[in-house]
PDB file of N, CA and C in Angstrom:
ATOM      1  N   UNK A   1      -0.127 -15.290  12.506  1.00  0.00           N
ATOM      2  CA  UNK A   1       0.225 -14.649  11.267  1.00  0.00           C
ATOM      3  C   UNK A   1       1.677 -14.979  10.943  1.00  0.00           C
ATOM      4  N   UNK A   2       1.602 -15.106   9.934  1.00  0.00           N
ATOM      5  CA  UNK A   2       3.301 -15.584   8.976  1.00  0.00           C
ATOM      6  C   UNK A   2       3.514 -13.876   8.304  1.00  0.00           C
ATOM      7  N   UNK A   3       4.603 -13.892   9.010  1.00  0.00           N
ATOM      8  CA  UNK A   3       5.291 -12.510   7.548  1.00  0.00           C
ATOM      9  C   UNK A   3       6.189 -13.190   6.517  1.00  0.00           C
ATOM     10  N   UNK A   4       6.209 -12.558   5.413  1.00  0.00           N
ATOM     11  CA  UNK A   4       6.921 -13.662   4.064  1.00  0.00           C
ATOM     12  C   UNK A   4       8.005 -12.030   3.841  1.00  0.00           C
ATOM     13  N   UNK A   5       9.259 -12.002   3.728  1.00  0.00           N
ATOM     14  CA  UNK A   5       9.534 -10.816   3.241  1.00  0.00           C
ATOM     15  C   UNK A   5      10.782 -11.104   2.700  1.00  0.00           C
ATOM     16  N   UNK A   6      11.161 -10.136   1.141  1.00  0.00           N
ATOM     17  CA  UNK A   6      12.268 -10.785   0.625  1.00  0.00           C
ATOM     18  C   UNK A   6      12.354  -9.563  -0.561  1.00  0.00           C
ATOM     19  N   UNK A   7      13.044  -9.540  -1.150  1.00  0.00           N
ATOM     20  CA  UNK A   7      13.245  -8.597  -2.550  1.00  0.00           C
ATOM     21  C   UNK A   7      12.607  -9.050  -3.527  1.00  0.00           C
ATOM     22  N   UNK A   8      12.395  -7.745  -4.282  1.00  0.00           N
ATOM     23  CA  UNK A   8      11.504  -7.948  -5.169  1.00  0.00           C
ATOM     24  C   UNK A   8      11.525  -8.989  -6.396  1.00  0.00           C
ATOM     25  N   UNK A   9      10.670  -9.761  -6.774  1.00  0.00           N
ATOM     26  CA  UNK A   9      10.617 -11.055  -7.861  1.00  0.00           C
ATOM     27  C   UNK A   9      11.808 -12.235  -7.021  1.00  0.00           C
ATOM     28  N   UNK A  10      11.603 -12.001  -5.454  1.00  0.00           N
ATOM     29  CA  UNK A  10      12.223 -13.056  -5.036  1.00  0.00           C
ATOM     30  C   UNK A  10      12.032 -14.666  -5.094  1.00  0.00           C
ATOM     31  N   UNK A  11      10.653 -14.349  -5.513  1.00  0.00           N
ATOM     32  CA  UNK A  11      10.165 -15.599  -5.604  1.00  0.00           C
ATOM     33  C   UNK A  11       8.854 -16.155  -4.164  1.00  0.00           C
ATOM     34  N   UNK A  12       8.644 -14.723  -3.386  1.00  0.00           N
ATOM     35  CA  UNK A  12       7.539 -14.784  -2.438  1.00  0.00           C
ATOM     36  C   UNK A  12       6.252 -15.435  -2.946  1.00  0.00           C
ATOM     37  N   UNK A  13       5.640 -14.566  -3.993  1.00  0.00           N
ATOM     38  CA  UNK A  13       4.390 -15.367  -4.184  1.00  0.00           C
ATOM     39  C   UNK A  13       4.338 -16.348  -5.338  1.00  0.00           C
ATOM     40  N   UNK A  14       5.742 -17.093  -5.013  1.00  0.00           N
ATOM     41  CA  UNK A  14       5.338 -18.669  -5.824  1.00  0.00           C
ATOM     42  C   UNK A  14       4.857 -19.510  -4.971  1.00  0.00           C
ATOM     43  N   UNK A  15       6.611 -19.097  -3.368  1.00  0.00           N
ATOM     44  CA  UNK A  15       6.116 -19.366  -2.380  1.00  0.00           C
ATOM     45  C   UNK A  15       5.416 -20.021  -1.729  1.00  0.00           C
ATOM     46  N   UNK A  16       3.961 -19.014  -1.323  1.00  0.00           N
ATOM     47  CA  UNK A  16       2.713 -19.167  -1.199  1.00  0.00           C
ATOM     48  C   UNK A  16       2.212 -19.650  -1.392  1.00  0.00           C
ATOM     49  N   UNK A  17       2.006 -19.770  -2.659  1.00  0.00           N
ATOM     50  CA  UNK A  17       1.347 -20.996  -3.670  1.00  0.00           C
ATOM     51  C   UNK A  17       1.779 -22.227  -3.694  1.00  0.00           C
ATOM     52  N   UNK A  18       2.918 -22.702  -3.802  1.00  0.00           N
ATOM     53  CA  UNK A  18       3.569 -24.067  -3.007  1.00  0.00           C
ATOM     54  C   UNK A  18       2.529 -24.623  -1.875  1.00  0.00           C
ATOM     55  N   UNK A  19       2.153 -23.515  -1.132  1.00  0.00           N
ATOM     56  CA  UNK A  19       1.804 -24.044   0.207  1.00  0.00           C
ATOM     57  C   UNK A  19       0.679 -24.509   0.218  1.00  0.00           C
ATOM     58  N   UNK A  20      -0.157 -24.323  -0.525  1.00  0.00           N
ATOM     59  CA  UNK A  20      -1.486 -24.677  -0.985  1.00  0.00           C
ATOM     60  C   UNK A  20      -2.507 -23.956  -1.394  1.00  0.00           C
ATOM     61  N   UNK A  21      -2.094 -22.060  -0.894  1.00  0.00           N
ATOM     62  CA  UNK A  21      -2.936 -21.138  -1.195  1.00  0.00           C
ATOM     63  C   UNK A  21      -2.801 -20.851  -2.650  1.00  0.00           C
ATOM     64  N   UNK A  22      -4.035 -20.713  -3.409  1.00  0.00           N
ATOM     65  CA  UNK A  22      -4.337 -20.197  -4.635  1.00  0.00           C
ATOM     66  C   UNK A  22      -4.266 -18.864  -4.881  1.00  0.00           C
ATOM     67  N   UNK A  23      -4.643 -18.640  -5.993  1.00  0.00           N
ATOM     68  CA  UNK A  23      -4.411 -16.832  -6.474  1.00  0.00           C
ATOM     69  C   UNK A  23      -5.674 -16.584  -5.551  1.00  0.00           C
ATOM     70  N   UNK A  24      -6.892 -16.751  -5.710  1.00  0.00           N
ATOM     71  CA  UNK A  24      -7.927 -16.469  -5.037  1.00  0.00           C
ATOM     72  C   UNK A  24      -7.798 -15.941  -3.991  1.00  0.00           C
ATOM     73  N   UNK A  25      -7.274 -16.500  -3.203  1.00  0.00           N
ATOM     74  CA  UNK A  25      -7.652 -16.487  -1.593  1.00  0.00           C
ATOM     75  C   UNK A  25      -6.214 -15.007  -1.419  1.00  0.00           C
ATOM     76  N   UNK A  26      -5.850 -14.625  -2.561  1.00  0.00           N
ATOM     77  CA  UNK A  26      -4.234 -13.151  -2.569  1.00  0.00           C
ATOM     78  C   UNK A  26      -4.851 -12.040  -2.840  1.00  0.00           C
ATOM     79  N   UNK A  27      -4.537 -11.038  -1.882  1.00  0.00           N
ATOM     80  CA  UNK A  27      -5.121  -9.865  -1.730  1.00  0.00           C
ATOM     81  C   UNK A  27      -4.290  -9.064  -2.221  1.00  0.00           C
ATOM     82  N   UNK A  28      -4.085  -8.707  -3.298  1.00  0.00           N
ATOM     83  CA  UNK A  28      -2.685  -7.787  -4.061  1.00  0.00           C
ATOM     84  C   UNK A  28      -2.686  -6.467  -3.688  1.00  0.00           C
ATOM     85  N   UNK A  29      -2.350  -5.480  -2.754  1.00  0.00           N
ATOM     86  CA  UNK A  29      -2.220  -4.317  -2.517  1.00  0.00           C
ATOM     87  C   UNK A  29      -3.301  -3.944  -1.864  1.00  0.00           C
ATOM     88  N   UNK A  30      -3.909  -4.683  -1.467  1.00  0.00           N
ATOM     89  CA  UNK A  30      -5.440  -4.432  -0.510  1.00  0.00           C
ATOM     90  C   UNK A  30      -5.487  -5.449   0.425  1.00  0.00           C
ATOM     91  N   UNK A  31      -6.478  -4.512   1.431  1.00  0.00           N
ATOM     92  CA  UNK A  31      -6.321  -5.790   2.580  1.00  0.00           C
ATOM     93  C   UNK A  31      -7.945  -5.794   2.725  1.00  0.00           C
ATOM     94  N   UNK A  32      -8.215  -7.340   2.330  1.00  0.00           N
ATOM     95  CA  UNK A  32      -9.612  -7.318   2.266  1.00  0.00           C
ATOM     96  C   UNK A  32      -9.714  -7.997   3.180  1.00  0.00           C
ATOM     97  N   UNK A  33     -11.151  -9.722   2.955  1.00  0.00           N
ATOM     98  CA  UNK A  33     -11.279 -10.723   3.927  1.00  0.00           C
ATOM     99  C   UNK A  33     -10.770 -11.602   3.216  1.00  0.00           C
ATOM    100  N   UNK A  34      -9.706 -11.554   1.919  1.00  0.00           N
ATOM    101  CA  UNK A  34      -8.773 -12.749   1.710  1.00  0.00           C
ATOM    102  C   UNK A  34      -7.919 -12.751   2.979  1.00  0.00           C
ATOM    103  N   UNK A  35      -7.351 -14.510   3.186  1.00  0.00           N
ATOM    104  CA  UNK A  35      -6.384 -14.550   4.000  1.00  0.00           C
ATOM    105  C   UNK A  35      -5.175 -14.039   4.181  1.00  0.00           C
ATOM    106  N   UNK A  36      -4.493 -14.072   2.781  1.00  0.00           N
ATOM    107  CA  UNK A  36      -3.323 -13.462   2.702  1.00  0.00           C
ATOM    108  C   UNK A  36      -3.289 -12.049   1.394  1.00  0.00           C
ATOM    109  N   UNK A  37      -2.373 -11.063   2.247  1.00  0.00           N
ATOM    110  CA  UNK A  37      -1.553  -9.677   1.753  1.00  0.00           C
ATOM    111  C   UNK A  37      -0.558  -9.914   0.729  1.00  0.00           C
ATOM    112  N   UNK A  38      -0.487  -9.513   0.159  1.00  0.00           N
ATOM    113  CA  UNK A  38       0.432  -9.255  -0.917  1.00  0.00           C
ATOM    114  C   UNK A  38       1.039  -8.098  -1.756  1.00  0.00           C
ATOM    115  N   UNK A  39       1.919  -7.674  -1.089  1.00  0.00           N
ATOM    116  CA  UNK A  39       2.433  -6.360  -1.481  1.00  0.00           C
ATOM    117  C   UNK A  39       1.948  -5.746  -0.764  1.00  0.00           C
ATOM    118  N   UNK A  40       2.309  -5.562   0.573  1.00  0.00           N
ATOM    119  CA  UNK A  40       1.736  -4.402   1.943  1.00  0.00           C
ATOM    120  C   UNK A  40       2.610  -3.176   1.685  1.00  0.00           C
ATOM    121  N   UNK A  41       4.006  -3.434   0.906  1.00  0.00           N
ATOM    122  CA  UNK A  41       4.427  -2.108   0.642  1.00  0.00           C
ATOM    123  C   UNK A  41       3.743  -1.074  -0.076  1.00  0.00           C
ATOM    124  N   UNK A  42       2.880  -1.803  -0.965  1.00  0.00           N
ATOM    125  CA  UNK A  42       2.011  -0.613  -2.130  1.00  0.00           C
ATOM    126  C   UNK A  42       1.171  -0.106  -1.441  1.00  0.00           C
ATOM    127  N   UNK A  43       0.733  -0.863  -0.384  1.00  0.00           N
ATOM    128  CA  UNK A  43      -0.576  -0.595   0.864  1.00  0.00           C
ATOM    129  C   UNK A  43      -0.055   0.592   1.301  1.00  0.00           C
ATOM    130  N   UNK A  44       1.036   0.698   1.874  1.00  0.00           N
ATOM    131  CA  UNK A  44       1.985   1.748   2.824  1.00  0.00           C
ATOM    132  C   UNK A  44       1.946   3.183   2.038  1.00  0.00           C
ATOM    133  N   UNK A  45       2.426   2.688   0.843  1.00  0.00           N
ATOM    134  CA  UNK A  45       2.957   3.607   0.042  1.00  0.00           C
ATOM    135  C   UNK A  45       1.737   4.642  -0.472  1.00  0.00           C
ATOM    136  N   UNK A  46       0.387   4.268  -0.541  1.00  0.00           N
ATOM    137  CA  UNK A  46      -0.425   5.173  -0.779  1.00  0.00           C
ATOM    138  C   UNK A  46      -0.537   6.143   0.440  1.00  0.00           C
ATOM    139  N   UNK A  47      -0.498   5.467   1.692  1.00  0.00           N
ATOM    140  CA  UNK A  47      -1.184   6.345   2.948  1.00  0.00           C
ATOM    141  C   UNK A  47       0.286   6.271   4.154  1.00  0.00           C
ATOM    142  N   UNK A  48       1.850   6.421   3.915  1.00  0.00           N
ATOM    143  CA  UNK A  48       2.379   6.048   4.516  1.00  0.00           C
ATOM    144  C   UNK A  48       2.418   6.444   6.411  1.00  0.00           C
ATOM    145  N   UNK A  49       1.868   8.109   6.429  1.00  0.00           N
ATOM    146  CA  UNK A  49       1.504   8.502   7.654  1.00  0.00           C
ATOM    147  C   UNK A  49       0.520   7.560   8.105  1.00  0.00           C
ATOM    148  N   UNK A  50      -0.346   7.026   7.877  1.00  0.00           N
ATOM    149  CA  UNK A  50      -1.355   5.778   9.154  1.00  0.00           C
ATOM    150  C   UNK A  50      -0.984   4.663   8.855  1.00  0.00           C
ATOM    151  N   UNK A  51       0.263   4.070   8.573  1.00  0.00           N
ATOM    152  CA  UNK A  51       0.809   2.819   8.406  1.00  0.00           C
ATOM    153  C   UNK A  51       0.651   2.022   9.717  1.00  0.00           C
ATOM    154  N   UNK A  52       0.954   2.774  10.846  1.00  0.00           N
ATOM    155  CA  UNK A  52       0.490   1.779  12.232  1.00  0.00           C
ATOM    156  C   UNK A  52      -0.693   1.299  12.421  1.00  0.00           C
ATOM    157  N   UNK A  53      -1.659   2.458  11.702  1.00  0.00           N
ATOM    158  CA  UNK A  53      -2.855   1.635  11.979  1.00  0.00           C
ATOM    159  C   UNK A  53      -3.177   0.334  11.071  1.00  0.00           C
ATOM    160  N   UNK A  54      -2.547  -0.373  10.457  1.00  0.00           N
ATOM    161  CA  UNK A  54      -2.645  -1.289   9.450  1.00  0.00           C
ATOM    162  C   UNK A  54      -2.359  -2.363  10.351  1.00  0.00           C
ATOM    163  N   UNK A  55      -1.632  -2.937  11.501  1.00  0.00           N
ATOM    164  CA  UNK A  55      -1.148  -3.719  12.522  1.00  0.00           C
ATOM    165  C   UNK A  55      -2.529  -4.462  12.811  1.00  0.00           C
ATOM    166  N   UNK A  56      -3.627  -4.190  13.417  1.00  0.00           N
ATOM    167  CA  UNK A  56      -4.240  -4.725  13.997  1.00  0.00           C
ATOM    168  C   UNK A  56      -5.244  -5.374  12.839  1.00  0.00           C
ATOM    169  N   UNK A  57      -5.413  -4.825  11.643  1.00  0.00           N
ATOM    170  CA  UNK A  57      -5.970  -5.584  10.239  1.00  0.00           C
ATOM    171  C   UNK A  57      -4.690  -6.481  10.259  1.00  0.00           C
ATOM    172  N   UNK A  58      -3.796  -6.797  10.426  1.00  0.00           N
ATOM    173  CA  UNK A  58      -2.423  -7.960   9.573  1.00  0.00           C
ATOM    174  C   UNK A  58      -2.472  -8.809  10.417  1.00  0.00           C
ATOM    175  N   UNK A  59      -2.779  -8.407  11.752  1.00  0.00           N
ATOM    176  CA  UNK A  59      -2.502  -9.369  12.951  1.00  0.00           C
ATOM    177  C   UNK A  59      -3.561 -10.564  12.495  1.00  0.00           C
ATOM    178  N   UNK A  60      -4.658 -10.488  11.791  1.00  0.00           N
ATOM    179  CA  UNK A  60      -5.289 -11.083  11.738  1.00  0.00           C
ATOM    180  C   UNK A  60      -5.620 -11.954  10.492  1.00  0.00           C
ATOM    181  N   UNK A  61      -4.454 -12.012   9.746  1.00  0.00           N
ATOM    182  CA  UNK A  61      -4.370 -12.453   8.412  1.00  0.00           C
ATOM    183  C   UNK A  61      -3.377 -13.820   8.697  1.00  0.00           C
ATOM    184  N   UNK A  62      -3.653 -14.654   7.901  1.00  0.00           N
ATOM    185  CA  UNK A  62      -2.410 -15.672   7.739  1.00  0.00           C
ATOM    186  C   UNK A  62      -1.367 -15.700   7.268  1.00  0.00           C
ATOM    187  N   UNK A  63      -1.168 -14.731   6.192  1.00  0.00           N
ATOM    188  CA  UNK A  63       0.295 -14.716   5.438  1.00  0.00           C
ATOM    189  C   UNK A  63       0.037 -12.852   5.231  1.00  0.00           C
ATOM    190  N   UNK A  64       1.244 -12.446   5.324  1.00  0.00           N
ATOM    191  CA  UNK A  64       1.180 -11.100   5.179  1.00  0.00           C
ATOM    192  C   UNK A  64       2.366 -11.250   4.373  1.00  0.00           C
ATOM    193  N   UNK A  65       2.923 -10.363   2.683  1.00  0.00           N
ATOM    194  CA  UNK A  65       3.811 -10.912   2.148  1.00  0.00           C
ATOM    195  C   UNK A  65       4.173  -9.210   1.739  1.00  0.00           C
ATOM    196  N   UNK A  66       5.822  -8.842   1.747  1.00  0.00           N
ATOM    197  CA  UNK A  66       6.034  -7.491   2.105  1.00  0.00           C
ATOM    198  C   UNK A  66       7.598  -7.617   0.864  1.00  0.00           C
ATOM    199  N   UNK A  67       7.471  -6.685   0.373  1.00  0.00           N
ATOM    200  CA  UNK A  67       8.947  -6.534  -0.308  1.00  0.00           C
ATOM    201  C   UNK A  67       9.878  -5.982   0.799  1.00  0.00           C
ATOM    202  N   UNK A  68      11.678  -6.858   0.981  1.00  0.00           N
ATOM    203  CA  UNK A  68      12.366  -5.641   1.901  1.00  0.00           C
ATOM    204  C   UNK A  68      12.506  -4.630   0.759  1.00  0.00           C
ATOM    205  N   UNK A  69      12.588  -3.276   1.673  1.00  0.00           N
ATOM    206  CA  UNK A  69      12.594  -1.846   0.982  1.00  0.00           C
ATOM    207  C   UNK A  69      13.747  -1.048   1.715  1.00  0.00           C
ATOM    208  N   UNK A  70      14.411  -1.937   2.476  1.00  0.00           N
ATOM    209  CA  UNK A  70      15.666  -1.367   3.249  1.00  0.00           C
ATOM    210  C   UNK A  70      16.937  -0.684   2.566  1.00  0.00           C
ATOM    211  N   UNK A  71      16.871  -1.426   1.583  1.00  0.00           N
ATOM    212  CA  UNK A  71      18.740  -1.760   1.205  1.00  0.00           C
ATOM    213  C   UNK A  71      18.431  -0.960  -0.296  1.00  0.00           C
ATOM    214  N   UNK A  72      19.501  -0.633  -0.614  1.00  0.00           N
ATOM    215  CA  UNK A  72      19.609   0.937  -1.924  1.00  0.00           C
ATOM    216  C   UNK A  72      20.221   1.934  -1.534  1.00  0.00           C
ATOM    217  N   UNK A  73      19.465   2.318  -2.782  1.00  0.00           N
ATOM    218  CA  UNK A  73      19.501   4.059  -3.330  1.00  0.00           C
ATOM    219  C   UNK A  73      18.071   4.573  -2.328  1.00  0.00           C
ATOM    220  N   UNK A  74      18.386   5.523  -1.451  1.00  0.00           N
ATOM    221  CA  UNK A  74      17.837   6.338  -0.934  1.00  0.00           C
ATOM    222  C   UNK A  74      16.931   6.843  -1.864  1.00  0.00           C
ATOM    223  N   UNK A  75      15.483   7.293  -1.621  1.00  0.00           N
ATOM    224  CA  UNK A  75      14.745   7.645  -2.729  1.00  0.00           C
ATOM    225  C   UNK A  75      14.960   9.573  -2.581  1.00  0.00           C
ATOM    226  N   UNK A  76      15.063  10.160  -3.257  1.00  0.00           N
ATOM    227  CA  UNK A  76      14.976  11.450  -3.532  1.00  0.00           C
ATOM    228  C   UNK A  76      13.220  12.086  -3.277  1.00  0.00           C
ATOM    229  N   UNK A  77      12.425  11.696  -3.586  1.00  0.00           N
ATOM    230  CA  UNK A  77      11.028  11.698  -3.533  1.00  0.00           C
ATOM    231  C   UNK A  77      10.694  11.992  -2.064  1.00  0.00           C
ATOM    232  N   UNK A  78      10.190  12.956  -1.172  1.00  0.00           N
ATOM    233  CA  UNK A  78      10.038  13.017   0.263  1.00  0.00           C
ATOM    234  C   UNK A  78       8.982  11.763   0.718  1.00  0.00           C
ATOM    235  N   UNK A  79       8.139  11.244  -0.322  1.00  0.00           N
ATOM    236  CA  UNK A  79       7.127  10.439   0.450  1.00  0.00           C
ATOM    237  C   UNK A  79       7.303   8.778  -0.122  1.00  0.00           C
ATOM    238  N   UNK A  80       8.357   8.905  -1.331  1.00  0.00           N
ATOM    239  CA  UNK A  80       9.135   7.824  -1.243  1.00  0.00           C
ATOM    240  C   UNK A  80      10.134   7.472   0.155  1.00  0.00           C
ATOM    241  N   UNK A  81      10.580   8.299   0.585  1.00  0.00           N
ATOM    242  CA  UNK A  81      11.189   8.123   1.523  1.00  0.00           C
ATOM    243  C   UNK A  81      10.420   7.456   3.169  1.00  0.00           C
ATOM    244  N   UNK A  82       9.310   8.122   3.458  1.00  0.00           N
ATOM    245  CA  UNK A  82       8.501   8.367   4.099  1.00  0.00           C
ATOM    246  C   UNK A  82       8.460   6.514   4.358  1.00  0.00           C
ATOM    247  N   UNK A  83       7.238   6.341   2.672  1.00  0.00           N
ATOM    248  CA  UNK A  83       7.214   4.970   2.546  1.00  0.00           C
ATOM    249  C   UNK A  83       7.528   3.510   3.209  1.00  0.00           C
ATOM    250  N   UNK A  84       9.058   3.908   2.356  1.00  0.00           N
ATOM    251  CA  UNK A  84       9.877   3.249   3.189  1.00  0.00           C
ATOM    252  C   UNK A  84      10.231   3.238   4.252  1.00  0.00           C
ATOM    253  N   UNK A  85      10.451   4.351   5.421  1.00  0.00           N
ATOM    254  CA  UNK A  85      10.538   4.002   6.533  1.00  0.00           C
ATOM    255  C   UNK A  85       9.520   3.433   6.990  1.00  0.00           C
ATOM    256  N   UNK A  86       8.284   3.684   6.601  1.00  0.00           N
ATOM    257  CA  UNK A  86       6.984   3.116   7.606  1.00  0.00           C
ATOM    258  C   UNK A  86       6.972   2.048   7.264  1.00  0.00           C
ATOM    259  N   UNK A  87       6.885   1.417   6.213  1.00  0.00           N
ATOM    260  CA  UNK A  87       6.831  -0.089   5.550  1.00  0.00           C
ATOM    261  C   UNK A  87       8.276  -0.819   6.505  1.00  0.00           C
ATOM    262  N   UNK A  88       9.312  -0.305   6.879  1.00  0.00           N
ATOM    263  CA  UNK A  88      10.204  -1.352   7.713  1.00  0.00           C
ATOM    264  C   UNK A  88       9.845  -1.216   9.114  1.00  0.00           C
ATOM    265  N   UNK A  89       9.196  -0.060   9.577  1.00  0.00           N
ATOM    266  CA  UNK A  89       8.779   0.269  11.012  1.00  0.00           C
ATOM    267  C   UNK A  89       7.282  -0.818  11.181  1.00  0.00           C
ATOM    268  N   UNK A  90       6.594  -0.805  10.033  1.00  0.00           N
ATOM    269  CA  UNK A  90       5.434  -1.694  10.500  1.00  0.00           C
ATOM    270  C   UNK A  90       5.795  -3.740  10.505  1.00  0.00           C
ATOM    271  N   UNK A  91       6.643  -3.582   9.583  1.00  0.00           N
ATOM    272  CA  UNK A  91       7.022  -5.002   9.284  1.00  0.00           C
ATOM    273  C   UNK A  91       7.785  -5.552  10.684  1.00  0.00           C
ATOM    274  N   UNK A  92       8.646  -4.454  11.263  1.00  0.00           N
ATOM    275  CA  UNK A  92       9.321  -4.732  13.064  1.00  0.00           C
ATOM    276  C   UNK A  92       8.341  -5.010  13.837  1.00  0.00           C
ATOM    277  N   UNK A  93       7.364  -4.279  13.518  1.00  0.00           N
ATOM    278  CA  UNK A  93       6.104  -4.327  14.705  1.00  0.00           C
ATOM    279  C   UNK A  93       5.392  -6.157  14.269  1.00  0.00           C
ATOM    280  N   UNK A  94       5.706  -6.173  12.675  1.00  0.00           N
ATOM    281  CA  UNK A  94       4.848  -7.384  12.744  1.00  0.00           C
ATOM    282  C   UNK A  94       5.481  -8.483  12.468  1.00  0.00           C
ATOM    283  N   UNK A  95       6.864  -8.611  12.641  1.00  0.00           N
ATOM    284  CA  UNK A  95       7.754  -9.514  12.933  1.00  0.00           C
ATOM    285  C   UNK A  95       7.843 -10.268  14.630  1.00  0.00           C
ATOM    286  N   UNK A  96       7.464  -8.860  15.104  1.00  0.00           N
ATOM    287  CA  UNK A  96       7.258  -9.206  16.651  1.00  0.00           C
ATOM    288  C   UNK A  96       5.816  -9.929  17.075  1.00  0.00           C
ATOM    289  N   UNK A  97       4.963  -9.926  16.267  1.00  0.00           N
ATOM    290  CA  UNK A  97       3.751 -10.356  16.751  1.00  0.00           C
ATOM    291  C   UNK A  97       4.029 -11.755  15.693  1.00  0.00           C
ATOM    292  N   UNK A  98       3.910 -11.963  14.871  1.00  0.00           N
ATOM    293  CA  UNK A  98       4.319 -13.190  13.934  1.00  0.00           C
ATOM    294  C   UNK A  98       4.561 -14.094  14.367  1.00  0.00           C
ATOM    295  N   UNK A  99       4.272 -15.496  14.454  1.00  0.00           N
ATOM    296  CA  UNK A  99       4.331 -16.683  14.601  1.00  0.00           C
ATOM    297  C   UNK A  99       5.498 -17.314  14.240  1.00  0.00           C
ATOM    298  N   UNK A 100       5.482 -16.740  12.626  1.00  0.00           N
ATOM    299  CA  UNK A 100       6.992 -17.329  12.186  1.00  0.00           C
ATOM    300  C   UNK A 100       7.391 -16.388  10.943  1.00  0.00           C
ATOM    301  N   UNK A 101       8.615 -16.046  10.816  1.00  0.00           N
ATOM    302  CA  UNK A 101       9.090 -14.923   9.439  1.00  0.00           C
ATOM    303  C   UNK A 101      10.210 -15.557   8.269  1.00  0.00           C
ATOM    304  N   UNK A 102       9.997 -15.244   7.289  1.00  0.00           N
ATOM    305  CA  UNK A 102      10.300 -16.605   6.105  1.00  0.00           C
ATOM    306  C   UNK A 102      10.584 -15.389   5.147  1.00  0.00           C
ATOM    307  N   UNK A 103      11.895 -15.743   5.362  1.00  0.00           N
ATOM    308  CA  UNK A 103      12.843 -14.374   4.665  1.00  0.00           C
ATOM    309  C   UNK A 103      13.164 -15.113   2.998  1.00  0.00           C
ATOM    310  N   UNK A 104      12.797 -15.133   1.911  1.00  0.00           N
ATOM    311  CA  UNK A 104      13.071 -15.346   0.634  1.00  0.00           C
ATOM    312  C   UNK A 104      14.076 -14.717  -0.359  1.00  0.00           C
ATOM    313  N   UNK A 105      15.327 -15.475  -0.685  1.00  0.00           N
ATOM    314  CA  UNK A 105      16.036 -15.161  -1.368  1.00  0.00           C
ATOM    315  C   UNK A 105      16.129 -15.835  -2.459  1.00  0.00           C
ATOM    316  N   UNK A 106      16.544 -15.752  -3.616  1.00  0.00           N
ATOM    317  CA  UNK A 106      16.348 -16.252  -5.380  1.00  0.00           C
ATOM    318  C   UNK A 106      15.176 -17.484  -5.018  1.00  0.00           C
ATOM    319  N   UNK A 107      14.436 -17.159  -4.647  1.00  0.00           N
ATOM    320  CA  UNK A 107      13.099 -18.716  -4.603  1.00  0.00           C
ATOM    321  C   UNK A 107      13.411 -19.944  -3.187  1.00  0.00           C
ATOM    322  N   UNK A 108      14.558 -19.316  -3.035  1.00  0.00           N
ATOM    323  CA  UNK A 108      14.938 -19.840  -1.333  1.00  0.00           C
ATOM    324  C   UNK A 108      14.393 -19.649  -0.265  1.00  0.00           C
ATOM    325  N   UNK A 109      13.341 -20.288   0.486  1.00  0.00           N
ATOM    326  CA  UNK A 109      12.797 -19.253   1.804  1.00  0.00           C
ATOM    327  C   UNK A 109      14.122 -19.952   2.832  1.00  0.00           C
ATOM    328  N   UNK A 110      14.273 -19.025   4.022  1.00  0.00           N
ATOM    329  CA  UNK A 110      15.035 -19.225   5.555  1.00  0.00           C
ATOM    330  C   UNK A 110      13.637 -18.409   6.338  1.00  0.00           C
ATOM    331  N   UNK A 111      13.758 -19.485   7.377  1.00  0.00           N
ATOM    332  CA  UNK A 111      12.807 -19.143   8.600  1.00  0.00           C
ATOM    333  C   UNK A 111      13.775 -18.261   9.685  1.00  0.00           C
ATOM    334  N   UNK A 112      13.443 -17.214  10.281  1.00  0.00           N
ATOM    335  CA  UNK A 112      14.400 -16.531  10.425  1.00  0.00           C
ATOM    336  C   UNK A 112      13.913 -16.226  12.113  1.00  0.00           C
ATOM    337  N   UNK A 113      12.399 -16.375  11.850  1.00  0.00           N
ATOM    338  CA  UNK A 113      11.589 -16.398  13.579  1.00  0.00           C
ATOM    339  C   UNK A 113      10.663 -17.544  13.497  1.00  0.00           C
ATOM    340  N   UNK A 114      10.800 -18.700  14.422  1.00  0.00           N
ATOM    341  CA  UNK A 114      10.213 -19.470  14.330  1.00  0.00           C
ATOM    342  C   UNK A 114      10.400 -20.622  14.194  1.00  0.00           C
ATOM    343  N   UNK A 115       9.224 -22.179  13.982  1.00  0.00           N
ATOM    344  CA  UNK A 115       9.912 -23.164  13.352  1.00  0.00           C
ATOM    345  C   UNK A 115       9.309 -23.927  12.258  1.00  0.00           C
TER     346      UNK A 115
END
């Protein structure tokens, strides 16, 4: 599994598409039997308490593609907050299992684990 993670309209799922994967095969906020995730934060954000259990569905995907949600304004919202911590706590967990992690800045990827 590849994690893709970068700020938002970084330019992740042009990315992707560069690589040869089509819209088709992009699972936008759902994790189906497409190969690749897209937007695992919106995933999080509905159910953020069972976010761990989402690990062993990603492990098994080829591209898992995640907005960072680190850096800001603190959200005021208790389950905005929530969110976000679980969405950076699951992305650690799946940075560590990841093959390789491809951090995207203005349409720039850096490989950051991996080669």
């Amino acid at each position: 599994m590849v994690l893709i993670i970068g700020g938002q309209s970084s330019g992740k799922l042009d990315y992707v598409l560069s690589l040869g994967y089509t819209p088709d095969m992009v699972a936008d906020g759902v994790i189906d039997d497409r190969p690749v995730v897209y937007n695992l934060q919106d995933i999080i954000a509905k159910d953020p308490r069972n976010a761990s259990e989402l690990l062993p569905l990603l492990e098994n995907k080829e591209l898992v593609i995640c907005n960072e949600v680190g850096s800001g304004v603190i959200p005021v919202i208790k389950n905005d907050r929530m969110a976000r911590e679980a969405t950076g706590r699951l992305c650690v967990l799946l940075a560590k299992k990841a093959t390789k992690v491809i951090r995207l800045i203005c349409g720039i990827p850096t490989v950051i684990k991996g080669s």
